[in-house]
C-alpha atoms as a PDB file:
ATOM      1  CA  UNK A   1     113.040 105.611  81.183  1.00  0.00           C
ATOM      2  CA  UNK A   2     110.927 105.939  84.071  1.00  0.00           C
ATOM      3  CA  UNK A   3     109.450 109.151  83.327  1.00  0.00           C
ATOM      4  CA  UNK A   4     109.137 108.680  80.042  1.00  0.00           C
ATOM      5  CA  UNK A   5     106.917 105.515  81.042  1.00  0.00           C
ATOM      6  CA  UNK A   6     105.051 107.613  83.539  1.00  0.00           C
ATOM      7  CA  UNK A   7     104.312 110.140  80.868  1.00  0.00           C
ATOM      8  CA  UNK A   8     102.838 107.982  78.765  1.00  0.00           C
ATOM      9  CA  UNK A   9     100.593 106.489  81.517  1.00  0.00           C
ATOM     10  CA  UNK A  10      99.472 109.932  81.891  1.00  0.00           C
ATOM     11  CA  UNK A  11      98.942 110.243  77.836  1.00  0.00           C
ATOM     12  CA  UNK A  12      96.874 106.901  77.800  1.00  0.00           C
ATOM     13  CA  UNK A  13      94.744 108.071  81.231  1.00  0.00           C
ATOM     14  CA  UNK A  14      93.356 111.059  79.366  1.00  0.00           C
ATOM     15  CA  UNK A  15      93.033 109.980  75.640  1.00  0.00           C
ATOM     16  CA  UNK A  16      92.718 106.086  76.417  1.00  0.00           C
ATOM     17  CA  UNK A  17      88.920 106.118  77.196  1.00  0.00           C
ATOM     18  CA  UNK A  18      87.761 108.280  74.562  1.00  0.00           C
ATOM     19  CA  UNK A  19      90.245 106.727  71.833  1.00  0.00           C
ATOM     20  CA  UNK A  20      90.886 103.137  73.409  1.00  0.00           C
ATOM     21  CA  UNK A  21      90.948 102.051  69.423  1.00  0.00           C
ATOM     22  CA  UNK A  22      93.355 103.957  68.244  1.00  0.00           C
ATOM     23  CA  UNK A  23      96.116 102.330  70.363  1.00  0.00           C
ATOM     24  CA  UNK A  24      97.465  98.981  68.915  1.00  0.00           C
ATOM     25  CA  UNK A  25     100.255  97.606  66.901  1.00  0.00           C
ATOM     26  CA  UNK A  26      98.727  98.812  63.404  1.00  0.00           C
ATOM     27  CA  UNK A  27      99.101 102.110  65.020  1.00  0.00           C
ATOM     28  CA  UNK A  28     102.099 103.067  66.255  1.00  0.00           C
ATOM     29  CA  UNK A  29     103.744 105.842  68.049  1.00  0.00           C
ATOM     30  CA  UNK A  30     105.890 108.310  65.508  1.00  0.00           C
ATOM     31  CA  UNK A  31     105.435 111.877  67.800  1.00  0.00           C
ATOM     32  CA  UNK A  32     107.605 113.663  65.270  1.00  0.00           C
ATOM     33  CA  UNK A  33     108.723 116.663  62.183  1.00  0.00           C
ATOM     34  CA  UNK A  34     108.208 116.035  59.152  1.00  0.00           C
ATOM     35  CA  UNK A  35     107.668 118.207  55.286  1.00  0.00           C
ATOM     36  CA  UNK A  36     106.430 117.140  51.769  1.00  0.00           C
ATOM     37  CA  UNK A  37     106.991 119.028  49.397  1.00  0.00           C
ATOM     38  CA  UNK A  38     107.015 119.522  45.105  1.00  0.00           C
ATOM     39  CA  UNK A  39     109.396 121.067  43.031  1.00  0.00           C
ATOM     40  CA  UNK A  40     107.178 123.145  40.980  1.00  0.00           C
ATOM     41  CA  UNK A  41     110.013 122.804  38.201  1.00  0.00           C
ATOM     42  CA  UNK A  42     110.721 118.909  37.794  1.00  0.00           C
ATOM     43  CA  UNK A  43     107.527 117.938  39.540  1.00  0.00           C
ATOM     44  CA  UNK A  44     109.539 115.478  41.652  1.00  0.00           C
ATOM     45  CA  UNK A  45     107.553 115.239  45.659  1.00  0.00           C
ATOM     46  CA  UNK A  46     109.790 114.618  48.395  1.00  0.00           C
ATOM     47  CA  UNK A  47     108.885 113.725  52.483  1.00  0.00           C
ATOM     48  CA  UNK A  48     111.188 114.493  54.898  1.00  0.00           C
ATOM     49  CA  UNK A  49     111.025 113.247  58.464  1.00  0.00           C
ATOM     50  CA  UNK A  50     113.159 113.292  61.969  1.00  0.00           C
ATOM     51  CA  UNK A  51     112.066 111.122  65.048  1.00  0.00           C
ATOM     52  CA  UNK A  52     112.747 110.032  68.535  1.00  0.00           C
ATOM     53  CA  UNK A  53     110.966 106.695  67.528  1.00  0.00           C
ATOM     54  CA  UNK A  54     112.494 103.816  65.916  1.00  0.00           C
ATOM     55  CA  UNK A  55     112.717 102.881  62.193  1.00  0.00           C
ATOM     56  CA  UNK A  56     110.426 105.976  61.396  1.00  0.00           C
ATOM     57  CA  UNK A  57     111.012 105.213  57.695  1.00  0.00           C
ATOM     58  CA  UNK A  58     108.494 102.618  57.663  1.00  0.00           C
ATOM     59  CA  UNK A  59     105.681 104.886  59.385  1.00  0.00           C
ATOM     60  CA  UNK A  60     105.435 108.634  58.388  1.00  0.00           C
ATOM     61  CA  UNK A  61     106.393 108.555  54.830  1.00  0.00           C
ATOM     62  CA  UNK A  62     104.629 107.367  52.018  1.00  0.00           C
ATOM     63  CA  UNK A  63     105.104 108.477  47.794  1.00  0.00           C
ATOM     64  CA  UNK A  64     104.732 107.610  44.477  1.00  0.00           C
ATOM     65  CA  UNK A  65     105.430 108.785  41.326  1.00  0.00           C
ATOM     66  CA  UNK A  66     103.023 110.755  39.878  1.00  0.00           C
ATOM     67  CA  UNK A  67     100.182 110.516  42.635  1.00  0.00           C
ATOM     68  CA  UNK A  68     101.912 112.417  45.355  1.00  0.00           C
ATOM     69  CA  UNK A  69     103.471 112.298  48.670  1.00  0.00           C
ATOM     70  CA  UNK A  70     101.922 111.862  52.201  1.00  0.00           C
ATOM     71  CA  UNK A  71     102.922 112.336  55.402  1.00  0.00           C
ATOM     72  CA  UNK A  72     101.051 110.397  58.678  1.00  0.00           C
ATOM     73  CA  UNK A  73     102.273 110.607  62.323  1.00  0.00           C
ATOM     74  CA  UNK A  74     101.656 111.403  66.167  1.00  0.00           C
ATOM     75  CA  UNK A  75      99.439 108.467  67.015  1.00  0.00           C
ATOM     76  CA  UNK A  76      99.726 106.708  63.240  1.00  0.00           C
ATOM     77  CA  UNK A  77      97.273 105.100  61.514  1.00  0.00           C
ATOM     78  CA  UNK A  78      99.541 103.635  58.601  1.00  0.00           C
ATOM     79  CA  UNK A  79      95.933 103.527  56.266  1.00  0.00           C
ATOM     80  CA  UNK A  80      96.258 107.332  55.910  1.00  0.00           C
ATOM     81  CA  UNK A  81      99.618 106.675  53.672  1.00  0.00           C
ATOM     82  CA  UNK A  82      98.115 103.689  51.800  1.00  0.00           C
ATOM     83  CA  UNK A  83      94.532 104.873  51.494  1.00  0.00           C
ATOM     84  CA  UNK A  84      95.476 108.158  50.705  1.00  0.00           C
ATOM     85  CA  UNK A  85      97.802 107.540  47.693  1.00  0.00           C
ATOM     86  CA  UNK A  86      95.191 105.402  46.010  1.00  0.00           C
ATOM     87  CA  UNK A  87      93.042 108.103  46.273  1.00  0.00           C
ATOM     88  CA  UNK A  88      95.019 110.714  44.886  1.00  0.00           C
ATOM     89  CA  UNK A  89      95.430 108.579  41.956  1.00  0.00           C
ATOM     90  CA  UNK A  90      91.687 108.283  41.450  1.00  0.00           C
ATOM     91  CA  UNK A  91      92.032 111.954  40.646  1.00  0.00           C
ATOM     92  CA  UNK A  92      90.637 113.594  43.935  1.00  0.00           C
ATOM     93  CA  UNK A  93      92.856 116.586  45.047  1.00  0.00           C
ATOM     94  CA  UNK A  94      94.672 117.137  48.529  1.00  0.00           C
ATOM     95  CA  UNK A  95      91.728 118.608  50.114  1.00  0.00           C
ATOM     96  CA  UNK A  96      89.532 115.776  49.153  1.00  0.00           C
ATOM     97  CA  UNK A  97      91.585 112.635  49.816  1.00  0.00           C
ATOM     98  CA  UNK A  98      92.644 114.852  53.982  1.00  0.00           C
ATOM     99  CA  UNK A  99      88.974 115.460  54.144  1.00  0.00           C
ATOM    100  CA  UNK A 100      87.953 111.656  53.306  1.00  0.00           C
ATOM    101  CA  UNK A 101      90.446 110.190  55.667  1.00  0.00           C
ATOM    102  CA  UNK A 102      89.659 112.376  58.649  1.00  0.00           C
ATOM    103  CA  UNK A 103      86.101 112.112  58.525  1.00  0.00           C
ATOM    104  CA  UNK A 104      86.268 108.265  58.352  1.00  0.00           C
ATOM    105  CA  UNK A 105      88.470 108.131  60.885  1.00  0.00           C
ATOM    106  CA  UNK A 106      87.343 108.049  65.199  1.00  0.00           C
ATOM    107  CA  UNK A 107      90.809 108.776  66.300  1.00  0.00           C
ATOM    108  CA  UNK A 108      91.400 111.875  64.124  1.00  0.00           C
ATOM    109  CA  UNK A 109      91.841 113.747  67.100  1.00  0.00           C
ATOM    110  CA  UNK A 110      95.089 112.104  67.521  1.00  0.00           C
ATOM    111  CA  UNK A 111      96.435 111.996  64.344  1.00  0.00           C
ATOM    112  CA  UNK A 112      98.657 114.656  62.198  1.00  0.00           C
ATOM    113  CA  UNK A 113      98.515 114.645  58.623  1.00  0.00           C
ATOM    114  CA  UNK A 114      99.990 116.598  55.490  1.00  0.00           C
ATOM    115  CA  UNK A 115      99.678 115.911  51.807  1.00  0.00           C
ATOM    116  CA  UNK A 116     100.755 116.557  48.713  1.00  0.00           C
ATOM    117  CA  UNK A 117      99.597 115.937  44.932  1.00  0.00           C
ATOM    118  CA  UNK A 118     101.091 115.854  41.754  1.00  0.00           C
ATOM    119  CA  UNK A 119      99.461 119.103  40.851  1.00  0.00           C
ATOM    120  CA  UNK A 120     101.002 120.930  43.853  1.00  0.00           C
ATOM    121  CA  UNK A 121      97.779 121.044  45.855  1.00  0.00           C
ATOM    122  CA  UNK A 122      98.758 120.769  49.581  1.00  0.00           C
ATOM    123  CA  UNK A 123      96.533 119.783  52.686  1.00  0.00           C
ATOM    124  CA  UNK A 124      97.333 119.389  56.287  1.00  0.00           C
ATOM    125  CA  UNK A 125      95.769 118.406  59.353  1.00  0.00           C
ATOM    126  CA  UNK A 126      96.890 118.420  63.608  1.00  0.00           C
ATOM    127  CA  UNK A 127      94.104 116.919  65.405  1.00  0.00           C
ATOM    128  CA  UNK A 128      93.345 118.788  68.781  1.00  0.00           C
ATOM    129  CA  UNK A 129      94.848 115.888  70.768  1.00  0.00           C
ATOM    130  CA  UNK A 130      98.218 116.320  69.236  1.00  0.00           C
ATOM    131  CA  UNK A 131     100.890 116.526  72.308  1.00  0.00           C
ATOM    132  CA  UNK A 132     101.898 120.136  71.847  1.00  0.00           C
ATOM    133  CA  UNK A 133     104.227 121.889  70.689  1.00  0.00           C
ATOM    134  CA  UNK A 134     102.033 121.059  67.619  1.00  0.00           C
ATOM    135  CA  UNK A 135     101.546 122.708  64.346  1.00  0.00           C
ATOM    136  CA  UNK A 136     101.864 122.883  60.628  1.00  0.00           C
ATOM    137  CA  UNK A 137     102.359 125.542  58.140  1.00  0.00           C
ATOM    138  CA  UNK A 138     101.594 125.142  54.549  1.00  0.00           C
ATOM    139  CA  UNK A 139     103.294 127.081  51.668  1.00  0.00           C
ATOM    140  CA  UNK A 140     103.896 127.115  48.011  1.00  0.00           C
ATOM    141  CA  UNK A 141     104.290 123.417  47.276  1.00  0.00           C
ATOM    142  CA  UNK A 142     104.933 122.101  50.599  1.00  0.00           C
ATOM    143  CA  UNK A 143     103.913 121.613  54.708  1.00  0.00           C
ATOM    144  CA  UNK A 144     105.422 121.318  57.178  1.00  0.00           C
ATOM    145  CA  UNK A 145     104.064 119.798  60.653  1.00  0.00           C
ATOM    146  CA  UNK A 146     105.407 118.518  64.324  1.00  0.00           C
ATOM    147  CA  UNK A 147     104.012 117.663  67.436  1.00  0.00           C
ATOM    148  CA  UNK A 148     105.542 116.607  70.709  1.00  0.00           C
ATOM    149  CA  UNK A 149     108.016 119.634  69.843  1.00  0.00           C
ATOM    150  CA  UNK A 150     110.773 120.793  72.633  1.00  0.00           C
ATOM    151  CA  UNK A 151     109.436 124.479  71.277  1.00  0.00           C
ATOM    152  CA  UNK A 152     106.836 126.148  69.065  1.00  0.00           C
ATOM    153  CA  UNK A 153     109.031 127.538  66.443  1.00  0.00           C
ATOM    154  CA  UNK A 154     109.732 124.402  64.349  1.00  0.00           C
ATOM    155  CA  UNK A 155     107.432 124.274  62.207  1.00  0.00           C
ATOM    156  CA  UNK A 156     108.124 128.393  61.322  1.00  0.00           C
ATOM    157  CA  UNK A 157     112.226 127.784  61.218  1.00  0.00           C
ATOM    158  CA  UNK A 158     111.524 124.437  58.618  1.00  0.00           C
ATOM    159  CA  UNK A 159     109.328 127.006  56.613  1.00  0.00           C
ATOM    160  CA  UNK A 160     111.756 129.920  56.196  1.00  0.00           C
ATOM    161  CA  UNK A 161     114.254 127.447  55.390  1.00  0.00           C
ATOM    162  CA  UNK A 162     112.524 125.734  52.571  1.00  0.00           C
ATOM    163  CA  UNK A 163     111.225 128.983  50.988  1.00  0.00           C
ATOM    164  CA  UNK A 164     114.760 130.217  51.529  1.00  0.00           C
ATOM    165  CA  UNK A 165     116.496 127.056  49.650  1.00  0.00           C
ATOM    166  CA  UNK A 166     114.761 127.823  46.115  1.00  0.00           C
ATOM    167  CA  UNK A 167     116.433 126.954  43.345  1.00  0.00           C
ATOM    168  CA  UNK A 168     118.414 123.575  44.817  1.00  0.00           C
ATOM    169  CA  UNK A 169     117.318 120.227  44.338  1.00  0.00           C
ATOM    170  CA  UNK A 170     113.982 119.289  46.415  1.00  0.00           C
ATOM    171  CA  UNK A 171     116.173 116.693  48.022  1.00  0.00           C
ATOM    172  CA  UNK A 172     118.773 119.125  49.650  1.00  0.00           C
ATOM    173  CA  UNK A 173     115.602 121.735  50.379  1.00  0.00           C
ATOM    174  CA  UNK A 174     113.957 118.623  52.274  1.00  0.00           C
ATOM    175  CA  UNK A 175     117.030 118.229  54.363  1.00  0.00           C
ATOM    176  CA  UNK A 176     117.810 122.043  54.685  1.00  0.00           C
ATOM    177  CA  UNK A 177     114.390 121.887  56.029  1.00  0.00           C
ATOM    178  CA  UNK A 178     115.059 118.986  58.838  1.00  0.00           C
ATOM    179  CA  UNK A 179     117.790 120.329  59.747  1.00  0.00           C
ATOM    180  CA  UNK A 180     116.575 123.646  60.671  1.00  0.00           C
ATOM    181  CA  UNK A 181     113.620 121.811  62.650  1.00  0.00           C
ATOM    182  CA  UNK A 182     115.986 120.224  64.348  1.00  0.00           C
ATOM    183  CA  UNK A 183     118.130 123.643  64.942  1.00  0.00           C
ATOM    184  CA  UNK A 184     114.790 125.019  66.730  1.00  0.00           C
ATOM    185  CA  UNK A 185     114.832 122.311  69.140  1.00  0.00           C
ATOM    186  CA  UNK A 186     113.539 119.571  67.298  1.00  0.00           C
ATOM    187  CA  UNK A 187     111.390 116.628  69.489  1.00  0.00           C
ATOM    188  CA  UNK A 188     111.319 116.837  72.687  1.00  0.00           C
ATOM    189  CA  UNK A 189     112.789 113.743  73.883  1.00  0.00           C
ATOM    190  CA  UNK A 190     115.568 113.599  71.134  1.00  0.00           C
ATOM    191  CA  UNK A 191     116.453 112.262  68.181  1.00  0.00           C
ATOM    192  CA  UNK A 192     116.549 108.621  66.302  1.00  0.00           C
ATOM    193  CA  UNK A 193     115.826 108.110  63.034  1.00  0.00           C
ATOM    194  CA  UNK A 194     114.998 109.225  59.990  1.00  0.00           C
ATOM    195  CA  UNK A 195     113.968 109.210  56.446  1.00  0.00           C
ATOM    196  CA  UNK A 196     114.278 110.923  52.800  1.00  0.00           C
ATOM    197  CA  UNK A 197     111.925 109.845  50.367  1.00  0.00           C
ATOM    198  CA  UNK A 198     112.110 111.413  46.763  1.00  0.00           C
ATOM    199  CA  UNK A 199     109.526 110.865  43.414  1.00  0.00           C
ATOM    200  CA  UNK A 200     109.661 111.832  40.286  1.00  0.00           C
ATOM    201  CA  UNK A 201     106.839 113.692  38.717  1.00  0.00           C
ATOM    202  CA  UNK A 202     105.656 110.787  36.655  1.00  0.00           C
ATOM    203  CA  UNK A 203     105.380 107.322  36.574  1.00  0.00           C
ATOM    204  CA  UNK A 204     106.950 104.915  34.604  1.00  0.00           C
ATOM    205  CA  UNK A 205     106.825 101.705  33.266  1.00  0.00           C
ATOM    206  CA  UNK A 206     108.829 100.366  35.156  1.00  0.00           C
ATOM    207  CA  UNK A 207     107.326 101.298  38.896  1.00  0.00           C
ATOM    208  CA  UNK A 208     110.655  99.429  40.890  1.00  0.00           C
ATOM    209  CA  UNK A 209     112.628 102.090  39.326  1.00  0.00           C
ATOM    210  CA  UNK A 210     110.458 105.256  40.456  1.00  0.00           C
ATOM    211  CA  UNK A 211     112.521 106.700  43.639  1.00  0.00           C
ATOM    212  CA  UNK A 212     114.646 108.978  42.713  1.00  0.00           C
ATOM    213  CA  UNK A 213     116.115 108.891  46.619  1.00  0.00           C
ATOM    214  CA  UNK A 214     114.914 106.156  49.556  1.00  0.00           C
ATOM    215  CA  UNK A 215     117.590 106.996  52.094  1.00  0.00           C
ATOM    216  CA  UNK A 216     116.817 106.211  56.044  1.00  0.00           C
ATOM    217  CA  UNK A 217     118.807 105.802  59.109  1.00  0.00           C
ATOM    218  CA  UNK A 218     116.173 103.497  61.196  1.00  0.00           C
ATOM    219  CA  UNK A 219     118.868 103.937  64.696  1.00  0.00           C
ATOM    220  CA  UNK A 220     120.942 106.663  65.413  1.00  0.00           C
ATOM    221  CA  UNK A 221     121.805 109.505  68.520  1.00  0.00           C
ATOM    222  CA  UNK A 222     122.831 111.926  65.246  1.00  0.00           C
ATOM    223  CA  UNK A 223     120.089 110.763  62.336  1.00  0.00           C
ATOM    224  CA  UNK A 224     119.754 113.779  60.569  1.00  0.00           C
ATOM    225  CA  UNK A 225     123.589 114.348  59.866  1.00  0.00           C
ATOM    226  CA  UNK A 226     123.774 110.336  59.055  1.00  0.00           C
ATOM    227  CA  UNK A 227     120.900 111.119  56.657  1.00  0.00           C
ATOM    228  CA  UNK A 228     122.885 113.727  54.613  1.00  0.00           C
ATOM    229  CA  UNK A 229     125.670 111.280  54.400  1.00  0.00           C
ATOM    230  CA  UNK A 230     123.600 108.710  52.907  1.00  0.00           C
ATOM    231  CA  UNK A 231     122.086 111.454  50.365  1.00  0.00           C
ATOM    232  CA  UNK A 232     125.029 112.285  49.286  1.00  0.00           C
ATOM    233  CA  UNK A 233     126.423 108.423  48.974  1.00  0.00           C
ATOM    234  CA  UNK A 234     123.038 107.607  46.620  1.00  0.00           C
ATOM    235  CA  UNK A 235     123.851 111.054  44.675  1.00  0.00           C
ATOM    236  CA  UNK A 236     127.574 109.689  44.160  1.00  0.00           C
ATOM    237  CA  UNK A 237     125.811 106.234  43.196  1.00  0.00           C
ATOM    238  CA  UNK A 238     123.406 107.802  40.734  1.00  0.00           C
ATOM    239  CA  UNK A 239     126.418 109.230  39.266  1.00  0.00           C
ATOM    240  CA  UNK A 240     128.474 105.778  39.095  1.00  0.00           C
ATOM    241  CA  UNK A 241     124.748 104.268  37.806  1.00  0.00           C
ATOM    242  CA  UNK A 242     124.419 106.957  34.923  1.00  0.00           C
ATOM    243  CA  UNK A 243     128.510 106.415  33.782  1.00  0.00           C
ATOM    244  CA  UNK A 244     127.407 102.709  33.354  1.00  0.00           C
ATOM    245  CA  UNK A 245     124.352 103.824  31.287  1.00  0.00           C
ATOM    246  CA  UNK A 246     126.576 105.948  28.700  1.00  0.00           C
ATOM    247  CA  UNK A 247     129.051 103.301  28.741  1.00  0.00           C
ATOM    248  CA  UNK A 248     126.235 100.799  27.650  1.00  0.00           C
ATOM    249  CA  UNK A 249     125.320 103.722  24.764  1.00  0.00           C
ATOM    250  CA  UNK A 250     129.527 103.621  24.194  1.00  0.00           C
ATOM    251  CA  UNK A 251     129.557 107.111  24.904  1.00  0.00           C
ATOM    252  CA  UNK A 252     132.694 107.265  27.230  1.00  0.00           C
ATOM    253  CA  UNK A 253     132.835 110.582  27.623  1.00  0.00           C
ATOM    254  CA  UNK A 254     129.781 111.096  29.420  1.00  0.00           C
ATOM    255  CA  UNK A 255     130.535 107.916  31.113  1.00  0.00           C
ATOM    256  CA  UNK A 256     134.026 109.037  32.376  1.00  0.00           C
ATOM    257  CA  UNK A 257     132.217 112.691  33.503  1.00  0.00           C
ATOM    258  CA  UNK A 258     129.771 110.688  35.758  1.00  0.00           C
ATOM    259  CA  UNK A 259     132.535 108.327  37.010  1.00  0.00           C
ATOM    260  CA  UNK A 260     134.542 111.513  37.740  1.00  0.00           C
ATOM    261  CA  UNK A 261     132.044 113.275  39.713  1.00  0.00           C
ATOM    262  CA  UNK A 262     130.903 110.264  41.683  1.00  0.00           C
ATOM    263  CA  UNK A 263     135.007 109.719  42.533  1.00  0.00           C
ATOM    264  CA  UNK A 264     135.046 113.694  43.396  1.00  0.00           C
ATOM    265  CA  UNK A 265     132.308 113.205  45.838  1.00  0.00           C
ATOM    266  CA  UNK A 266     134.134 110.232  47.619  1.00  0.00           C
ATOM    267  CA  UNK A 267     137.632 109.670  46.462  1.00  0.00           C
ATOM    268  CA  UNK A 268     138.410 107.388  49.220  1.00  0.00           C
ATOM    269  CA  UNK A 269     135.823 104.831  47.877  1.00  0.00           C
ATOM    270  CA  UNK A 270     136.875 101.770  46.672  1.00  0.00           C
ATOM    271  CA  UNK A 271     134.219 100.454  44.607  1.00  0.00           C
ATOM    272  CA  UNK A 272     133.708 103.267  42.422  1.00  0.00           C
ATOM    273  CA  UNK A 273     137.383 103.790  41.727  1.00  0.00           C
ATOM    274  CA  UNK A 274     137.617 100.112  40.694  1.00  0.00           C
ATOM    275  CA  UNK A 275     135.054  99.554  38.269  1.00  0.00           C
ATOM    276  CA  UNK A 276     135.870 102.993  36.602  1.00  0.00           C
ATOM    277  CA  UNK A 277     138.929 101.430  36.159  1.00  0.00           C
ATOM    278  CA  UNK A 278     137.635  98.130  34.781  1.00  0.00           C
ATOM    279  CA  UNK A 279     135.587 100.212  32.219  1.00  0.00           C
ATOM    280  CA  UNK A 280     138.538 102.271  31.301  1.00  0.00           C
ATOM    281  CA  UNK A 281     140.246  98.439  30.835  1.00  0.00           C
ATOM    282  CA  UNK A 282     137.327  97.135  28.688  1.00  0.00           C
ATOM    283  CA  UNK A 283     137.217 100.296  26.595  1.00  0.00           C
ATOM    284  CA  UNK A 284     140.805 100.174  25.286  1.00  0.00           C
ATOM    285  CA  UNK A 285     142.102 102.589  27.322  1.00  0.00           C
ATOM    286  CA  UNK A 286     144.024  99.974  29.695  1.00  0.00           C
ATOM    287  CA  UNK A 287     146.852 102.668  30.399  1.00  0.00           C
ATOM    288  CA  UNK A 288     144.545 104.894  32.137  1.00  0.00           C
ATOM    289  CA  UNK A 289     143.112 101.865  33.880  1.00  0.00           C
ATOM    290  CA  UNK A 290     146.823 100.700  35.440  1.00  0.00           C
ATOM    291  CA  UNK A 291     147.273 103.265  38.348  1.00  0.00           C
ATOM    292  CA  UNK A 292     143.715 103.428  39.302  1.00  0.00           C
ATOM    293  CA  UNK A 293     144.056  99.591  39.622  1.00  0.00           C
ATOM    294  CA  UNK A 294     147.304  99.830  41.203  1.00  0.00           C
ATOM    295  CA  UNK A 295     145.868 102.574  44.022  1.00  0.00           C
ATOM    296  CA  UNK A 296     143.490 100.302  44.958  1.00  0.00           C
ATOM    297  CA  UNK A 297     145.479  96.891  44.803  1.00  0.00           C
ATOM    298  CA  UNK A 298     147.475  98.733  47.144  1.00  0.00           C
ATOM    299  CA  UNK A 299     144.578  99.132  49.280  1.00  0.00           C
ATOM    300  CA  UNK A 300     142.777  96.023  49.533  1.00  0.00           C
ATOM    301  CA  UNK A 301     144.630  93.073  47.968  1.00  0.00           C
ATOM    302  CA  UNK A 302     141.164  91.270  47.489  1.00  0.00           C
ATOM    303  CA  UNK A 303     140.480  93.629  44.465  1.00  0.00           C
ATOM    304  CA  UNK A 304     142.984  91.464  42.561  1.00  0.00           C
ATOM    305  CA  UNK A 305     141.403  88.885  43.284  1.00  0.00           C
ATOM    306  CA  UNK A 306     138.219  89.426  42.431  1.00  0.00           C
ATOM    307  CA  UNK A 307     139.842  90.624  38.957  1.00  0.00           C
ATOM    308  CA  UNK A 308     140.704  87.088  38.298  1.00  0.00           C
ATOM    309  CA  UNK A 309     137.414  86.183  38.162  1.00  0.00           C
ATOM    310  CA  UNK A 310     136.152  88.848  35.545  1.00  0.00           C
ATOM    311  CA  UNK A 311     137.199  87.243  32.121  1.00  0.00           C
ATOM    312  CA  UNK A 312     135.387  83.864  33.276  1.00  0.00           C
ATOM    313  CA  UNK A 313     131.970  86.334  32.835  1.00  0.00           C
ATOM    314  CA  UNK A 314     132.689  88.646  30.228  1.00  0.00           C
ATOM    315  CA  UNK A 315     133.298  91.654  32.661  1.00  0.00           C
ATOM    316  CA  UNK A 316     136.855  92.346  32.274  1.00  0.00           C
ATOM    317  CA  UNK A 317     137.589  92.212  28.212  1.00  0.00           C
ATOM    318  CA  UNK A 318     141.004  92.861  27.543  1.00  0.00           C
ATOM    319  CA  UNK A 319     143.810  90.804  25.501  1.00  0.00           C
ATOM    320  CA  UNK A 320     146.495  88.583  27.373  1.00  0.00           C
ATOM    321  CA  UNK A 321     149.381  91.222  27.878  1.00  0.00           C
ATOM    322  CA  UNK A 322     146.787  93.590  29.441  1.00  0.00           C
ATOM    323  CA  UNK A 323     145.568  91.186  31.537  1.00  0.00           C
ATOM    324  CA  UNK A 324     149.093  90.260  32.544  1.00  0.00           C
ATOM    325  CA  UNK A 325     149.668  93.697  33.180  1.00  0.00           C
ATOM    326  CA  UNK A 326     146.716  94.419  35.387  1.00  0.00           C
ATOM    327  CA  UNK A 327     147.772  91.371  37.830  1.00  0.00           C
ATOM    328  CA  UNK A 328     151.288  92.298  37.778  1.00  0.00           C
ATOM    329  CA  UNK A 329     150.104  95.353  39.423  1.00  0.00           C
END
């Protein structure tokens, strides 16, 4: 702790004076490696982001649907994310919206910046007072960029690994991506959160619905493995949320194909084994509903009980002897 403290005196002795109004609580610290990217197929923009800094969800990454996707850090001035976005959605390219911000902006010395639009047109910036190893690399439909790196090959190993990923889902090439930063030595003072943001290509009318993935892990000594976990939870989830949809549309065998695959992912959850069940119950087919129920009755008696209060609100619809049959269980 100690020399980290002492480092930073040093850091604040050479870039204080020059930058003394860059460093205050709008504008935090988030020294870290990051990537946003497009699938040039679905159109969907992702960010991607590791950090020895706490909760760097709320800093680096910013998206939104059919705009683009921005990522701010080093010294952060959170404006860059906001600002930016709203510009991009006035119509002005990559280029334009990087070269607005950084020109406006007395600190840009300090500051690292990469963005994406809906077109694919990418735009990056590391200002010269970046704590090295700092770079960024932009491709096809995506930069990458890191400062305060342990080594200078992050940026080049998160890179190859997204160009090599092609043809997955942007989400998995995002992480594919962290993950290899992190395999070239990542930040140089460790590792402790992170975050996955993904967007779909357009917007839609109903904006609260328009991330496709908002995983993060705000406190962690392994965030980047945590943050595949959780990717793959919301995956199993969007399954479980698209087998309600069909079942909605009474289409129960698309329904029972997302319920499977969600159960496949994680067959030791609870939840999703239950209310597969309950729909199997409320669609007639009660016998395939019984050992599912009794599996996880077995498990957690509180299941039952929160079966008894179903009927009361029309989720569990089934005559008298099924019912009977389900708490006999």
């Amino acid at each position: 702790m100690k020399n980290y403290l002492f480092l930073l005196s040093l850091l604040l002795i050479f870039i204080l004076p020059v930058q003394s109004q860059m460093f205050n609580r709008d504008k935090p610290f988030a020294h870290t490696f990051s990537i946003v990217a497009r699938d040039s197929v679905t159109g969907e923009m992702a960010v991607g982001v590791q950090s020895h800094w706490f909760n760097v969800g709320i800093l680096v990454p910013w998206a939104e649907a059919g705009v683009g996707a921005i990522a701010t850090q080093s010294f952060i001035d959170k404006t860059y994310g906001y600002r930016g976005l709203q510009l991009l959605k006035q119509g002005y390219s990559a280029t334009e919206v990087l070269d607005s911000l950084t020109k406006a902006d007395p600190g840009r010395d300090v500051r690292q910046v990469a963005i994406i639009d809906s077109k694919g047109r990418v735009a990056a910036y590391s200002g010269k007072g970046c704590i090295q190893y700092a770079s960024h690399i932009i491709g096809a439909d995506f930069s990458v960029q890191s400062n305060m790196m342990l080594g200078d090959q992050v940026c080049i190993s998160m890179a190859k690994a997204f160009r090599a990923s092609v043809g997955k889902p942007l989400a998995e090439r995002v992480l594919i991506a962290l993950n290899a930063a992190q395999k070239a030595g990542g930040d140089a003072r460790g590792k402790q959160s992170a975050a996955l943001v993904v967007v779909p290509a357009h917007a839609s009318d109903k904006p609260w619905n328009d991330r496709i993935f908002d995983v993060r892990v705000d406190d962690s000594p392994a965030p980047l493995p945590e943050l595949n976990r959780l990717y793959k939870v919301q995956v199993a989830y969007n399954h479980m949320n698209n087998g309600d949809l069909a079942t909605e549309k009474n289409d129960m065998t698309k329904a029972m194909q997302e319920y499977g695959a969600a159960m496949k992912m994680f067959p030791e959850n609870l939840e999703m084994q239950y209310w597969t069940a309950i729909t199997l119950a409320n669609n007639k087919e009660v016998d395939k509903a019984l050992p599912i129920l009794k599996r996880v009755f077995a498990k957690d008696p509180n299941w039952k009980v929160l079966t008894r209060r179903l009927p009361p609100v029309n989720l569990l619809i089934v005559s008298e002897a099924d019912y009977k049959k389900i708490l006999a269980l």
